[in-house]
Protein backbone atom coordinates (compact mmCIF):
# COMPACT_ATOMS: atom_id res chain seq x y z
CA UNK A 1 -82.29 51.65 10.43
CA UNK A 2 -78.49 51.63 10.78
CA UNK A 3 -76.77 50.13 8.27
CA UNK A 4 -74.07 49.13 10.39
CA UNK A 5 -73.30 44.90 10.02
CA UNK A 6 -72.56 43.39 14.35
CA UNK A 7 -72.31 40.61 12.36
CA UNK A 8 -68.13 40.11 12.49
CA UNK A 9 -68.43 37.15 10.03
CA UNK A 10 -69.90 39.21 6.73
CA UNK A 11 -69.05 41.48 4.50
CA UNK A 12 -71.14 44.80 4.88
CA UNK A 13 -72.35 46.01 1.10
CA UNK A 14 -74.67 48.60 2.46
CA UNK A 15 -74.00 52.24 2.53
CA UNK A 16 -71.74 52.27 5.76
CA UNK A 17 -69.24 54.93 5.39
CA UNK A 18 -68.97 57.38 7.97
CA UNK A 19 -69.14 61.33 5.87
CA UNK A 20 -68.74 59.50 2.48
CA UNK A 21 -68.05 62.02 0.97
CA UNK A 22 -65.49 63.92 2.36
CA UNK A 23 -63.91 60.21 2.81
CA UNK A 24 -63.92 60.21 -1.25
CA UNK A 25 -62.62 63.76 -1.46
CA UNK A 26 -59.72 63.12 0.62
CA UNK A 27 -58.83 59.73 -1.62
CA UNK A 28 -58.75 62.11 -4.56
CA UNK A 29 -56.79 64.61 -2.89
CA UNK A 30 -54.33 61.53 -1.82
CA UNK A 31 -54.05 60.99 -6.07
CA UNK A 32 -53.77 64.12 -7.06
CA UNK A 33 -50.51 64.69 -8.86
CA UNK A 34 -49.35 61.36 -8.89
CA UNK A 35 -48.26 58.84 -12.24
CA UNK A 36 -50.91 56.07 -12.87
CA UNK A 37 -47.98 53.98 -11.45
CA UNK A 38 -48.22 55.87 -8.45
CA UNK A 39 -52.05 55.74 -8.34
CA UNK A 40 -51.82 52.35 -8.50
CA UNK A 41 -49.40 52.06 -5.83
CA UNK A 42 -51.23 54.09 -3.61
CA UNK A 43 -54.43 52.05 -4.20
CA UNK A 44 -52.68 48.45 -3.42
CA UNK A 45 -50.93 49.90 -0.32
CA UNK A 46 -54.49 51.56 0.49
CA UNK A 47 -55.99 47.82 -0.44
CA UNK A 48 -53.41 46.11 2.00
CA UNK A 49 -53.90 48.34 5.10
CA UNK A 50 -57.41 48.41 5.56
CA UNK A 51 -57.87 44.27 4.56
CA UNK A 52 -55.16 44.48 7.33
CA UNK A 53 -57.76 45.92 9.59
CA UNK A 54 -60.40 44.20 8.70
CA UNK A 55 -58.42 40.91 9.52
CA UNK A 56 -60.70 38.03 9.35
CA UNK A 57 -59.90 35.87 6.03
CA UNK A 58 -63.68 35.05 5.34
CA UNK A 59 -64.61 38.49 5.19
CA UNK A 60 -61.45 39.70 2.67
CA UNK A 61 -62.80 36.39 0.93
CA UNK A 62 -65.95 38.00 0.43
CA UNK A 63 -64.54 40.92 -0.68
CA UNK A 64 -62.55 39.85 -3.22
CA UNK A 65 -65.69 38.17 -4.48
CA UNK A 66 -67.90 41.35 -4.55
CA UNK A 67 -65.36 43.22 -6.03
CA UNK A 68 -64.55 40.76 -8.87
CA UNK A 69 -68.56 40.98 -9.81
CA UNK A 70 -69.47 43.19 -12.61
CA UNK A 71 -69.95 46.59 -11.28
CA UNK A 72 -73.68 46.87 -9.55
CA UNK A 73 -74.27 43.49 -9.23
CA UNK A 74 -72.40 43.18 -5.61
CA UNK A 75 -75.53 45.70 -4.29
CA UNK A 76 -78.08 43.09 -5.49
């Protein structure tokens, strides 16, 4: 089953990233040498562009939900 959402109006939790894994090595290579000032700089300019692309409020609303839960339970 593909665990891509056509639903436009939620937030997709599943497993939907495209190579995962060379997606997270390439977001530790984009940290590597910098401050944790930096880091975090990086992260909330990384944060702004894709919510950017993502564009529809109700989803980043969603997001900022399932990010704020304790870590595992936005899977359940």
């Amino acid at each position: 089953m593909n665990a891509r959402n056509t639903d436009h109006e939620n937030l997709v939790l599943a497993p939907n990233i495209e190579r995962a894994d060379d997606f997270y090595a390439d977001l530790l290579a984009a940290h590597e040498g910098l401050t944790k000032a930096e880091s975090d700089a990086l992260n909330a300019r990384l944060v702004l562009v894709l919510a950017n692309h993502i564009g529809k409020r109700a989803i980043l609303t969603q997001a900022l939900a399932a990010a704020a839960l304790p870590q595992g339970e936005a899977d359940t």
